[in-house]
Protein backbone atom coordinates (compact mmCIF):
# COMPACT_ATOMS: atom_id res chain seq x y z
CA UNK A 1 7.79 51.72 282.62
CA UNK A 2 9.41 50.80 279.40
CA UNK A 3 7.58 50.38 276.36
CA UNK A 4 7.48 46.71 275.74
CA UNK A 5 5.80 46.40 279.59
CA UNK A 6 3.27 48.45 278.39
CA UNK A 7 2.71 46.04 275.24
CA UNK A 8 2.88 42.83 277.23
CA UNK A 9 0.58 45.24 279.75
CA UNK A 10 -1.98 46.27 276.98
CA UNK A 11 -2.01 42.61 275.57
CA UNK A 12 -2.75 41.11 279.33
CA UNK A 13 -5.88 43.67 279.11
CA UNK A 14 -6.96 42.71 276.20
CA UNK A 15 -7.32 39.35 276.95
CA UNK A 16 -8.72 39.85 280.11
CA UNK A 17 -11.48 41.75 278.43
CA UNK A 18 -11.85 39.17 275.63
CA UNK A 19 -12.45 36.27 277.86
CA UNK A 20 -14.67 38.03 280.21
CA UNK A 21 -17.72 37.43 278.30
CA UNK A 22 -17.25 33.65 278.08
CA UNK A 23 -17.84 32.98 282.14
CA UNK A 24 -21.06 35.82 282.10
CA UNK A 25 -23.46 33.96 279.92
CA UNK A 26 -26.15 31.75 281.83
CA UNK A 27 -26.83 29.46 279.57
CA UNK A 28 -27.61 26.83 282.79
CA UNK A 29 -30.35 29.26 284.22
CA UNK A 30 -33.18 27.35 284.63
CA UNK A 31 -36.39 27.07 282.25
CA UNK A 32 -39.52 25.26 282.30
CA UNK A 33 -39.59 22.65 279.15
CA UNK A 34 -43.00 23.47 277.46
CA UNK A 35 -44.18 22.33 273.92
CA UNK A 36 -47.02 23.43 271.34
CA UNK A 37 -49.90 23.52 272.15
CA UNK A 38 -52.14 21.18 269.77
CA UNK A 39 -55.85 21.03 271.50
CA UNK A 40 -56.76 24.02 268.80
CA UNK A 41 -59.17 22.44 266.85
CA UNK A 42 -62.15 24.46 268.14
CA UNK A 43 -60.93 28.05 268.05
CA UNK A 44 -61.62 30.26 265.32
CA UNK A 45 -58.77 29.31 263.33
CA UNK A 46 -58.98 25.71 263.82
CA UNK A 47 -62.35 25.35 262.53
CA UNK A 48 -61.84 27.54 259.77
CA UNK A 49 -59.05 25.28 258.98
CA UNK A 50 -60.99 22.50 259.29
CA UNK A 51 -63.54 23.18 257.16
CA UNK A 52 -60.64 24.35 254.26
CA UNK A 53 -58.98 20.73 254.81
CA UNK A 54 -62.07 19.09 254.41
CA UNK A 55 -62.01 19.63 250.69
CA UNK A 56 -58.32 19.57 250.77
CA UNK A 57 -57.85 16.26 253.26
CA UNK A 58 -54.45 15.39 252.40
CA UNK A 59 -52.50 18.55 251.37
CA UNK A 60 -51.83 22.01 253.22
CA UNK A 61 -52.61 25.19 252.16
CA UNK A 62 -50.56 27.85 251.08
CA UNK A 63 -50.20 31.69 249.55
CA UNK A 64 -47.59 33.62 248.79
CA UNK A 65 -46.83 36.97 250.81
CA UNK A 66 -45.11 38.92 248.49
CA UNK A 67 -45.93 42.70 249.95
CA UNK A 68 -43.98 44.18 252.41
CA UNK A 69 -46.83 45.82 253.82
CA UNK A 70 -48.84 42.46 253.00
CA UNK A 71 -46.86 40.66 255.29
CA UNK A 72 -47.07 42.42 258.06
CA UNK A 73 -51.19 42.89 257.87
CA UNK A 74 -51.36 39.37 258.41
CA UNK A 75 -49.05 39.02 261.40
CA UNK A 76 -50.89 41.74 263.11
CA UNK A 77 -54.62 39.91 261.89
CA UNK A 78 -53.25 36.43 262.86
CA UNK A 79 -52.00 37.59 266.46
CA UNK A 80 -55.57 39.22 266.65
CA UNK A 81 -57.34 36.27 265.74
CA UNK A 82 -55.27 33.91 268.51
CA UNK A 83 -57.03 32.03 270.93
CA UNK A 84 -54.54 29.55 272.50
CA UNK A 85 -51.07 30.20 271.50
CA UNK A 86 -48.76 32.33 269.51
CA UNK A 87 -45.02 31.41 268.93
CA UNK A 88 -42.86 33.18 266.91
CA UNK A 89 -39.33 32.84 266.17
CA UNK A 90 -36.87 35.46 264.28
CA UNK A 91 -33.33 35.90 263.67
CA UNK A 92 -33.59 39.70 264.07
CA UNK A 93 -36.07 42.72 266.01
CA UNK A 94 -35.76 45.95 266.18
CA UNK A 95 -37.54 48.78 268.43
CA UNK A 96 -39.06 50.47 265.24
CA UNK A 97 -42.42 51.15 264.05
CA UNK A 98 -43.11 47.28 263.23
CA UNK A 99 -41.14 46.30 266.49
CA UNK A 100 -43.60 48.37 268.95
CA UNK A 101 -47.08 47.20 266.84
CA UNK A 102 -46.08 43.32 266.65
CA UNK A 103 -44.70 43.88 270.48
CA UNK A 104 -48.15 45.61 271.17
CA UNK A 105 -50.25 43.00 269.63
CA UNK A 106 -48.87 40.59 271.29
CA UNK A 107 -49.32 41.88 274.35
CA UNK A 108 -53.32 42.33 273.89
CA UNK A 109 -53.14 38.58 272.70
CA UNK A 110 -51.87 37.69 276.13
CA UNK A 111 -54.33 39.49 278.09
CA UNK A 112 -56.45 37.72 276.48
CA UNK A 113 -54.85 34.77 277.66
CA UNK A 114 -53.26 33.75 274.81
CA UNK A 115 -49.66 31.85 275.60
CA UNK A 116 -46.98 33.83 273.59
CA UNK A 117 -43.16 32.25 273.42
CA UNK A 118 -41.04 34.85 271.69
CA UNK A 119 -38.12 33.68 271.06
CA UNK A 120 -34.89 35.89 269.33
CA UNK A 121 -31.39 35.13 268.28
CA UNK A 122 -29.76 37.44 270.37
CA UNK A 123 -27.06 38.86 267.71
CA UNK A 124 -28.34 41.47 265.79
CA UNK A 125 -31.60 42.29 267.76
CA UNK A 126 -31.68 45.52 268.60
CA UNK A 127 -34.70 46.08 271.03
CA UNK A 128 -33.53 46.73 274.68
CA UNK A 129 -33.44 44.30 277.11
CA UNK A 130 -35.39 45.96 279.18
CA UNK A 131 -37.64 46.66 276.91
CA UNK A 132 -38.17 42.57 275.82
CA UNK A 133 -38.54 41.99 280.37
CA UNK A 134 -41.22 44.30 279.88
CA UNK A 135 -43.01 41.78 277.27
CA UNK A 136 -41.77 38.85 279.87
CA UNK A 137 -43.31 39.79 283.24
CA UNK A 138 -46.18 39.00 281.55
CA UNK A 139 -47.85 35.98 283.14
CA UNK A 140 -48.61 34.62 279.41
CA UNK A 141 -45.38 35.86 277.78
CA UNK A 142 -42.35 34.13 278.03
CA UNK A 143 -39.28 35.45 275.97
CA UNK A 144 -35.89 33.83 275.63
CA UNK A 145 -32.47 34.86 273.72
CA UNK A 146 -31.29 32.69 271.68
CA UNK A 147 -26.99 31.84 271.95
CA UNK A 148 -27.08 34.90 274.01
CA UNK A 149 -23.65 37.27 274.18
CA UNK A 150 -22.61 38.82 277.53
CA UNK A 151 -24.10 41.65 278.74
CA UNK A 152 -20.84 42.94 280.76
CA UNK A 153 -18.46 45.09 279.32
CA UNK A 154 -18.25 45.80 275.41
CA UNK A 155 -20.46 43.09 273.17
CA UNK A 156 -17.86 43.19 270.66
CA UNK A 157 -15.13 42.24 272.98
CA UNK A 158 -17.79 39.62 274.27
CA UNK A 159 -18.44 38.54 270.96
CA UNK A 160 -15.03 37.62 270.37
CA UNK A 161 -13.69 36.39 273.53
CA UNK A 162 -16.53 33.90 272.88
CA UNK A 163 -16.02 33.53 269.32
CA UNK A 164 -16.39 29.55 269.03
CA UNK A 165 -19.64 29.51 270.22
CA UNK A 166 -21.18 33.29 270.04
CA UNK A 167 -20.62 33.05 266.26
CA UNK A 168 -22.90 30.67 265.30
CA UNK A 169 -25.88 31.55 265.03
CA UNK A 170 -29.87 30.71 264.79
CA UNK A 171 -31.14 32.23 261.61
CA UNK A 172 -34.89 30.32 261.75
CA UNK A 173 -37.85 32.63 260.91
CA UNK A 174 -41.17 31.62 261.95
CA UNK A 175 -44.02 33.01 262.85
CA UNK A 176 -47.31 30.59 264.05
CA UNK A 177 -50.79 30.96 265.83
CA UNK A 178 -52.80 28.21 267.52
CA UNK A 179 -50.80 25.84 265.54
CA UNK A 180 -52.99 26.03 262.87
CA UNK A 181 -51.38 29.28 260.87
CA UNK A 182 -48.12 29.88 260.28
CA UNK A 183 -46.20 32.32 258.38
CA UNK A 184 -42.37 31.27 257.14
CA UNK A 185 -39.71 33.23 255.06
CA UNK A 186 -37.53 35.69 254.85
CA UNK A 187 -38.73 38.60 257.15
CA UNK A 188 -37.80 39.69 260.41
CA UNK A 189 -39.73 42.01 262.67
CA UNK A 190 -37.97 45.50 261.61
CA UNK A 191 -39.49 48.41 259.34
CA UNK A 192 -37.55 47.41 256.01
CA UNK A 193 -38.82 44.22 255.89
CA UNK A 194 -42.85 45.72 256.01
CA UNK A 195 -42.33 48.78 253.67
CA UNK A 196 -42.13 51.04 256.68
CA UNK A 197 -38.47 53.37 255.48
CA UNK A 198 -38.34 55.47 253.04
CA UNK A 199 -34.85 55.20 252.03
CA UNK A 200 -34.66 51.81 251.54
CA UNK A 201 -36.66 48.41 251.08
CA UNK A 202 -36.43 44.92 251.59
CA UNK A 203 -37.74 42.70 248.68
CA UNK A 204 -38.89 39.72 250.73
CA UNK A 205 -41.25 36.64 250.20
CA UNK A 206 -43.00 34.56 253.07
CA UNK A 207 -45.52 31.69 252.63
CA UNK A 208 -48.77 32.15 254.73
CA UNK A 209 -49.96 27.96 255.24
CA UNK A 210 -52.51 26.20 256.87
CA UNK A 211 -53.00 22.58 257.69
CA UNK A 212 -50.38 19.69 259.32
CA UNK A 213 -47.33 21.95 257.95
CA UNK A 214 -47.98 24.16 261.03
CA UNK A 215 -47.92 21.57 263.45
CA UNK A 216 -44.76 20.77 262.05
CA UNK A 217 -43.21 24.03 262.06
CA UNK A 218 -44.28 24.42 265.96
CA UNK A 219 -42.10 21.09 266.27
CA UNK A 220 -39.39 22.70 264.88
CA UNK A 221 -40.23 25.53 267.44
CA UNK A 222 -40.38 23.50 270.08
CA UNK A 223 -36.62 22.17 269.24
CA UNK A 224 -35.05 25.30 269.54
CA UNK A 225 -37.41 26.60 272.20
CA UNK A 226 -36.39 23.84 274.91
CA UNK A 227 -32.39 24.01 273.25
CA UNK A 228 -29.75 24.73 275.94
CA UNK A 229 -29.10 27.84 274.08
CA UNK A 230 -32.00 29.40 274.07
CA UNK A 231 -32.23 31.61 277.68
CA UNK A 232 -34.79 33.11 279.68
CA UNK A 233 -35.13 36.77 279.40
CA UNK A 234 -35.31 37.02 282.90
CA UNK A 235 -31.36 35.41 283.40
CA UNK A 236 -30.56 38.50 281.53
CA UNK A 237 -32.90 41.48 282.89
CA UNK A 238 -34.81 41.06 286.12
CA UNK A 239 -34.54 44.53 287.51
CA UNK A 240 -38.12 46.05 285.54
CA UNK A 241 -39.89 48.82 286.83
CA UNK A 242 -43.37 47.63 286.53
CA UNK A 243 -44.77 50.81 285.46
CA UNK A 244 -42.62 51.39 282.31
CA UNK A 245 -45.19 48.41 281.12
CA UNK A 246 -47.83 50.95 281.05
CA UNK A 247 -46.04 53.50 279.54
CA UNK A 248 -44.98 51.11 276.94
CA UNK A 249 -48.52 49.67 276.20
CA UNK A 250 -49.80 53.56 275.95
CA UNK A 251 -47.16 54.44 273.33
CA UNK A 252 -48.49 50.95 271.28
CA UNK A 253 -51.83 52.27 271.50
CA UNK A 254 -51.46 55.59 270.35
CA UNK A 255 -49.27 54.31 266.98
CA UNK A 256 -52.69 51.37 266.93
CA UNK A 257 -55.15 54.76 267.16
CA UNK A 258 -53.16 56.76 265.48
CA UNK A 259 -55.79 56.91 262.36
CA UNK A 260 -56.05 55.54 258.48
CA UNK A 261 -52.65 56.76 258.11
CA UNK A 262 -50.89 54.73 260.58
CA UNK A 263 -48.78 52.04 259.90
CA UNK A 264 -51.49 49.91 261.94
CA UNK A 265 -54.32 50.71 259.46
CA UNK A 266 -52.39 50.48 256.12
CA UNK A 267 -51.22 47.12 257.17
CA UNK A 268 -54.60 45.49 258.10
CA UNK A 269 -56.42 47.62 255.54
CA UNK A 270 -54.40 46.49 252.74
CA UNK A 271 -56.44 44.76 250.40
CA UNK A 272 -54.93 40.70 250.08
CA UNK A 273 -55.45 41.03 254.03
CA UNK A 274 -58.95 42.35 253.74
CA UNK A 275 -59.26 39.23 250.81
CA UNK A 276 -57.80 36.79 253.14
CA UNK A 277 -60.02 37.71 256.53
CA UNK A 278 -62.78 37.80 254.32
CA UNK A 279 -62.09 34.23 252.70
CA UNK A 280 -61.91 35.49 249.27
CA UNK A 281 -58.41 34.15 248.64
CA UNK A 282 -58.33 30.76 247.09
CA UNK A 283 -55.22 28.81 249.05
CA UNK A 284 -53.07 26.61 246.97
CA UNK A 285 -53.59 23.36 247.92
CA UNK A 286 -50.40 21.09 247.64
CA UNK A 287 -47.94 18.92 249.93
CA UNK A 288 -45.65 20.93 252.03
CA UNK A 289 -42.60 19.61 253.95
CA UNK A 290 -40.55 21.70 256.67
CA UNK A 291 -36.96 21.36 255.98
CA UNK A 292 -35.16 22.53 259.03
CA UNK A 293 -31.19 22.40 260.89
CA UNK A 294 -31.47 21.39 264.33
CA UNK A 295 -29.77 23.18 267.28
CA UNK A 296 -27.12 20.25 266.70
CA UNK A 297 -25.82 21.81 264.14
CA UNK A 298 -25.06 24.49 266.22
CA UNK A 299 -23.06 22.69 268.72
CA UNK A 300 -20.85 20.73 266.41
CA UNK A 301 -17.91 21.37 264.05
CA UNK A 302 -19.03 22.12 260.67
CA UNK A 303 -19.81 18.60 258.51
CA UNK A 304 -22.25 17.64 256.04
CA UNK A 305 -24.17 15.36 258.35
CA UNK A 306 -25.86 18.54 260.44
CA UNK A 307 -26.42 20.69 256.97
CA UNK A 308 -30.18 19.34 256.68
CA UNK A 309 -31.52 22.03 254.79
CA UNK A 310 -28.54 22.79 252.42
CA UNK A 311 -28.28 18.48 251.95
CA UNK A 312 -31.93 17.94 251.24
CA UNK A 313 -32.10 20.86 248.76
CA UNK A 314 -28.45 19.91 246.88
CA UNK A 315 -30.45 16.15 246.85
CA UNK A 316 -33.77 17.50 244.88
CA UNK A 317 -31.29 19.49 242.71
CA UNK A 318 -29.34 16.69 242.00
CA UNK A 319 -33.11 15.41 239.93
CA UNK A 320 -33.57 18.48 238.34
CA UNK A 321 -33.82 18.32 234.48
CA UNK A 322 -34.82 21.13 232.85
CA UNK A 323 -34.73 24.53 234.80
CA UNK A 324 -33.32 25.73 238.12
CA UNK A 325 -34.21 29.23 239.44
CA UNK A 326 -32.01 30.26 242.35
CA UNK A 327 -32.97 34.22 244.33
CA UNK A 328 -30.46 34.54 247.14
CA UNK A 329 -29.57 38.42 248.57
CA UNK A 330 -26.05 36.93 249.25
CA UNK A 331 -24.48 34.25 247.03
CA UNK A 332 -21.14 33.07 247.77
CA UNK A 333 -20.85 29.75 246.03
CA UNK A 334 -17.06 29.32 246.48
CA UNK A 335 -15.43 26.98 244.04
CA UNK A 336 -17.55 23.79 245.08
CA UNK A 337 -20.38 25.68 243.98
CA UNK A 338 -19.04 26.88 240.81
CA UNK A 339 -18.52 23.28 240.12
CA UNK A 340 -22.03 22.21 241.52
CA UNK A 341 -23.99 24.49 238.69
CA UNK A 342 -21.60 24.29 236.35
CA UNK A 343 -22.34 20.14 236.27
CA UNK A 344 -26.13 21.46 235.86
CA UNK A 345 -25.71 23.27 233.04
CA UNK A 346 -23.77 20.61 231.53
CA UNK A 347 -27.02 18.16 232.00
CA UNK A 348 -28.42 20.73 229.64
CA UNK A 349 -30.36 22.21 232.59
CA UNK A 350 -31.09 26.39 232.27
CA UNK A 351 -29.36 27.78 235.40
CA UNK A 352 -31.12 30.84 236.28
CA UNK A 353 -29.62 33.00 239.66
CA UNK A 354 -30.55 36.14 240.61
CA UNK A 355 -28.57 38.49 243.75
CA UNK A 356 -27.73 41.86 244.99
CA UNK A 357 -25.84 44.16 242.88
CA UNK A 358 -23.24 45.94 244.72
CA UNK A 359 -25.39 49.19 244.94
CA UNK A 360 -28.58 47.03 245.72
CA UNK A 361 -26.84 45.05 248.94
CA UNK A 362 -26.55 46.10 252.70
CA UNK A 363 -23.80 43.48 252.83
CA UNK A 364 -20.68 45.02 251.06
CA UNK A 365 -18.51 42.32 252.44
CA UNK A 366 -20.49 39.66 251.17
CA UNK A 367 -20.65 40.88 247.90
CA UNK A 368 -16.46 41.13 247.70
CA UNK A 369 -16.92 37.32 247.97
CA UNK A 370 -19.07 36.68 245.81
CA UNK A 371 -17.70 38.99 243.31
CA UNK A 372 -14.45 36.88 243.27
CA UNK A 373 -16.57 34.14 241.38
CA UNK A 374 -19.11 36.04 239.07
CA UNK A 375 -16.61 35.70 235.68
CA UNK A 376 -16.44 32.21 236.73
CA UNK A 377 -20.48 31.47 237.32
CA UNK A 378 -21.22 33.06 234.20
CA UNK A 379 -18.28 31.41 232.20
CA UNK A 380 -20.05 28.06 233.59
CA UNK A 381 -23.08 29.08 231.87
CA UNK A 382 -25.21 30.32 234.15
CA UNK A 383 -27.87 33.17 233.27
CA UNK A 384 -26.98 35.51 236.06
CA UNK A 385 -29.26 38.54 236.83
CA UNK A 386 -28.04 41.29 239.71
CA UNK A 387 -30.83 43.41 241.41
CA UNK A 388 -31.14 47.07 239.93
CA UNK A 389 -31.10 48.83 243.03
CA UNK A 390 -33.32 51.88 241.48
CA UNK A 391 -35.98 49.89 240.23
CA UNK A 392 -38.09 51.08 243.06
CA UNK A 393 -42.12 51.39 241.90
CA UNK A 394 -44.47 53.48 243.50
CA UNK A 395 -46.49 52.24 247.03
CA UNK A 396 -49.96 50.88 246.39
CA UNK A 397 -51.35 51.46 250.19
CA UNK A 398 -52.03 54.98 249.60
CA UNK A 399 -48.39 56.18 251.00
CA UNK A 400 -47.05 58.45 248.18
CA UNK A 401 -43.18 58.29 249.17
CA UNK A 402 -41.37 55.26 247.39
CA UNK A 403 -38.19 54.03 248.97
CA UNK A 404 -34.89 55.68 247.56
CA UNK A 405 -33.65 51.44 246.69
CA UNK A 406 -34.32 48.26 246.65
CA UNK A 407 -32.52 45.61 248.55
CA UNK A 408 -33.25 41.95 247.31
CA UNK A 409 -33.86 39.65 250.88
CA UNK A 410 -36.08 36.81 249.41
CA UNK A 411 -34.43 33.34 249.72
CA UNK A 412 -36.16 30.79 247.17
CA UNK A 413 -35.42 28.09 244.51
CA UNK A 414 -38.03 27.08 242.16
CA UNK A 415 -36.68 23.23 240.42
CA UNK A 416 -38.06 22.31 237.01
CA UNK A 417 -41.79 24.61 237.70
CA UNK A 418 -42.49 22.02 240.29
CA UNK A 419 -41.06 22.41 243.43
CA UNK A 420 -40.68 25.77 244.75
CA UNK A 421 -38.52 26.19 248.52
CA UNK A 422 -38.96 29.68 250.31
CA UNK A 423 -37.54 30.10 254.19
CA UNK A 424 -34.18 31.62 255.34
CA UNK A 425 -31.30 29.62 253.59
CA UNK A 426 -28.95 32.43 251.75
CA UNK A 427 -25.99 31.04 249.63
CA UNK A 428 -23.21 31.83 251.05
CA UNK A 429 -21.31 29.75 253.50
CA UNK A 430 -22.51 31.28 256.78
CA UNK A 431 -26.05 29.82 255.74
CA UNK A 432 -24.63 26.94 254.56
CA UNK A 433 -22.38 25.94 257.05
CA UNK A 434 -22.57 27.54 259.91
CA UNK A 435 -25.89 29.27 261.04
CA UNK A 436 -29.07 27.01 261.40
CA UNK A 437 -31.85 27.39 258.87
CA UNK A 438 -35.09 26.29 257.66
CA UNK A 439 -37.89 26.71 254.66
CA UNK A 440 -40.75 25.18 253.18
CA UNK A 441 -40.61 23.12 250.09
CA UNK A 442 -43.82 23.08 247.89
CA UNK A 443 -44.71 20.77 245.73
CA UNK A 444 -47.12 22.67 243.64
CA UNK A 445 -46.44 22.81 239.54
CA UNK A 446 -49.57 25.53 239.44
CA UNK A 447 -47.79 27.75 242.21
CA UNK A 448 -43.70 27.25 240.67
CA UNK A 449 -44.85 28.09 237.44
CA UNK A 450 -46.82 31.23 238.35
CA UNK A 451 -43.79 32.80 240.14
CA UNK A 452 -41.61 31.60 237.51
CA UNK A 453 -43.26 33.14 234.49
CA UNK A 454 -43.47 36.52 237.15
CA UNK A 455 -39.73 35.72 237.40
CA UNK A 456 -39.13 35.75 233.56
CA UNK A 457 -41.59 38.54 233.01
CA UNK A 458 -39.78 41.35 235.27
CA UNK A 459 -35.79 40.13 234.91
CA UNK A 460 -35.35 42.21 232.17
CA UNK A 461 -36.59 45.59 233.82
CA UNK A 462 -36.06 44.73 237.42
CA UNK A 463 -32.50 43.47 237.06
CA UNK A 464 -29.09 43.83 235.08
CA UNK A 465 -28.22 40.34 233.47
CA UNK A 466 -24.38 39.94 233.72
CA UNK A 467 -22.85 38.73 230.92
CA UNK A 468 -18.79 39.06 229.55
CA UNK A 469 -18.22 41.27 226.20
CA UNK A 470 -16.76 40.19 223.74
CA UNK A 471 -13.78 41.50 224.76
CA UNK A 472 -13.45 39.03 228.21
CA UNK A 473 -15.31 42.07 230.27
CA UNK A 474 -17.83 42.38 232.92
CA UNK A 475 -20.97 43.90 231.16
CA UNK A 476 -24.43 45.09 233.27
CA UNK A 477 -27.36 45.04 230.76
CA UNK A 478 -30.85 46.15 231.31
CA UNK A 479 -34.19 47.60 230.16
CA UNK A 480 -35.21 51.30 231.57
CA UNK A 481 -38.02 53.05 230.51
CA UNK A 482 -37.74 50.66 227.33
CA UNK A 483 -34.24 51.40 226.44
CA UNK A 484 -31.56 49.04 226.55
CA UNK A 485 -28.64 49.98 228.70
CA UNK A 486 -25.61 48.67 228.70
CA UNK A 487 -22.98 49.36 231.77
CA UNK A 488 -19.18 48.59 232.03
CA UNK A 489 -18.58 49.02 236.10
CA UNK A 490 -20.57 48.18 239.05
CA UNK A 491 -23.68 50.27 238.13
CA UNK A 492 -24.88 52.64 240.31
CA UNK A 493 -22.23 52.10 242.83
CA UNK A 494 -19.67 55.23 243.86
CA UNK A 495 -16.26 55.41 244.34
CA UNK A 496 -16.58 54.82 247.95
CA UNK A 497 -18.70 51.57 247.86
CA UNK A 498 -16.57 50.00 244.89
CA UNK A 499 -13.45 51.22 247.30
CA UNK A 500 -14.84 49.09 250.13
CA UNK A 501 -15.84 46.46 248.37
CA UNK A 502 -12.09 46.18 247.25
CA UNK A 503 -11.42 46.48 250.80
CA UNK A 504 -13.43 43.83 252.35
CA UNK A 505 -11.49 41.02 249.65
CA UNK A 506 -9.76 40.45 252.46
CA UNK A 507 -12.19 39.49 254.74
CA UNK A 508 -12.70 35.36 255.24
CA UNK A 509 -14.67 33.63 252.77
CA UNK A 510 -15.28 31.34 255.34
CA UNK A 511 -17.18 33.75 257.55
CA UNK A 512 -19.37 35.42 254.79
């Protein structure tokens, strides 16, 4: 066999293999529509919520979630406190410490009877299928992928012989309980999120909020729940062996039991938790609108008419007219955005935007793009800050080992100390264009100006403001200790990780 056979051979294979995936995915496997369940008013929550609302008739209630460790206690309190229903949505899961409790707990919520919809983009989760038809056989669990990939052969070959429609993606994070609670943000259900590794940690923000906003946000559930795309753990895994359930609920308990020191304890223990169970936490009262993509979006060719979130924020920006703080972990603003702030800052409006540095990111490929517009952001007069990925401070839950870096994951614009907007929009064009997200925009000048004064108060220390010498150069200046330090190159970063970031230049902008 000559060698060009064998090319036109290999190439045939290839292909083969590449299109497999897109005839093995059952997205026409049949589900039962359901929707939220709204007769809540007289569980625990709902009458604890009533009684908040009746000196707060017309607003929700808020509070910001700002521990890891924080955020997690009230997950685990909230799926305790469940009565009716629990539906949660993430973009991500993992089988880790915080991927067996929440999996646990919600499990003991639905032997309680409690209806639990769990439902996961199916990309980047890493939890076994077998383990997530091991949450499904329950009778009150119901679990579904969401834009599943196909589970024969190699997922990366899958992945791409699907790419039209396996690559976008639903990036929605929510998280509510007898549709009186919910929790939205940043976080997914994996240990860096909750301050659970020790070599690294997520910096992340949720809002915790009560009242109409989360009926609305179990609309928004309900959208994506009933989509075409989202599928029925059971079209994927059907062949359980009922008694790894057991085994699974027994290895749950043991972490639950495991004593002060578990993760369990530390999370429920912690003391805004304690505050919050025990109603000594004063909720910010203020309107709150859901801002979500549909599963349209998803289904389409990119266009402005299905970019709801990105539209309604660029809108409210558009009235800005004094100050604009921007936190993304991945900032990509391509020259349309340069343009957009750079018209800002020409109103006379203080541009404030803060990201991952290149040692600070778990995205090296996202930072190549967004590098290729930093000189021009900052020449457009923008105050940009980039995360100091060693300005790590010590636990405050009793666990004495602090994580080796920080990785900035909070998503959140704060407009003129008035409106604040926190969910899971990053600015890059993956966000912006092609996944589906969603947030909550506050309208609450006490709230924005809190967090922005924290903002201004722990820039200097916390970050490296990026500015150009006087010379035309790159410049990384910060406070340590006190001391004003001044860096010329990529701080922190080796050879290797400024070497890959030169690598991944290459990669599509588009796709970042």
């Amino acid at each position: 066999m000559n060698t060009i056979v064998r090319y036109l051979l290999a190439i045939h294979l290839l292909w083969a293999l590449l299109i497999a995936g897109c005839t093995t995915v059952p997205l026409d496997h049949p589900k039962t529509y359901s929707e939220a369940i709204t007769d809540t008013h007289d569980t625990f929550l709902g009458q604890a919520v009533a009684e908040w609302r009746e000196e707060h008739p017309d607003v929700s209630g808020f509070y910001p979630l700002r521990e890891g460790m924080e955020a997690f206690g009230a997950r685990l309190r909230l799926i305790e406190a469940a009565e009716r229903s629990i539906d949660a949505q993430y973009f991500l899961m993992k089988g880790d410490t915080a991927g067996e409790l929440f999996a646990g707990k919600l499990l003991r919520a639905a032997d309680r009877g409690v209806r639990v919809r769990f439902l996961l983009d199916d990309i980047f989760t890493t939890v076994k299928d077998y383990e997530l038809a091991l949450l499904d056989q329950h009778p009150n669990i119901e679990v579904r992928l969401y834009n599943p990939i196909s589970r024969r052969g190699f997922q990366t070959l899958n992945f791409l012989g699907d790419f039209k429609r396996a690559n976008r993606r639903m990036h929605n994070k929510s998280f509510t309980v007898d549709n009186q609670v919910t929790i939205v943000g940043g976080r997914n259900i994996a240990d860096e999120y909750f301050q659970l590794k020790t070599e690294s940690e997520f910096l992340d923000f949720d809002l915790l909020a009560i009242g109409e906003v989360a009926a609305d946000i179990a609309q928004t559930f309900d959208l994506f729940w009933n989509d075409s795309k989202a599928v029925p753990m059971e079209a994927l895994r059907s062949n359980v062996d009922e008694q790894q359930l057991e085994i699974v609920r027994q290895q749950i308990e043991d972490e639950v039991n495991a004593g002060s020191e578990s993760a369990y304890a530390r999370a429920v223990n912690s003391p805004l938790v304690q505050d919050l169970a025990d109603g000594k936490v004063e909720l910010y009262p203020a309107p709150v609108e859901v801002i979500t993509d549909t599963p349209v979006k998803l289904k389409n060719e990119i266009g402005e008419e299905h970019m709801t979130v990105v539209m309604n924020l660029v809108e409210l920006l558009s009235t800005a007219v004094s100050e604009v703080i921007v936190v993304t972990p991945y900032f990509v603003p391509q020259e349309r955005g340069v343009e957009f702030w750079r018209n800002l800052v020409n109103k006379g409006i203080r541009v404030v935007i803060l990201t991952n540095s290149l040692a600070s990111t778990n995205h090296v490929a996202v930072h190549a793009g967004y590098a290729r517009y930093r000189r021009d952001i900052i020449e457009a007069g923008v105050e940009l800050y980039e995360v100091r990925a060693s300005a790590v401070t010590p636990p405050q839950d009793g666990n004495e080992q602090a994580p080796e870096k920080v990785t900035l994951h909070t998503k959140a614009l704060i407009i003129d100390r008035r409106y604040m907007f926190v969910g899971s929009l990053n600015l890059d064009p993956r966000s912006i264009e092609i996944n589906a997200e969603m947030g909550l925009l506050v309208d609450s000048p006490e709230f924005a100006t809190a967090i922005s004064e924290l903002a201004d108060s722990n820039l200097p220390e916390f970050a490296y403001r990026v500015e150009l010498s006087e010379r035309g150069r790159l410049q990384w200046q910060t406070q340590i200790d006190g001391t004003q330090v001044v860096e010329t190159s990529e701080p922190l970063s080796g050879v290797w990780r400024r070497f890959q970031a030169f690598l991944y230049r290459a990669a599509p902008e588009s796709q970042l």
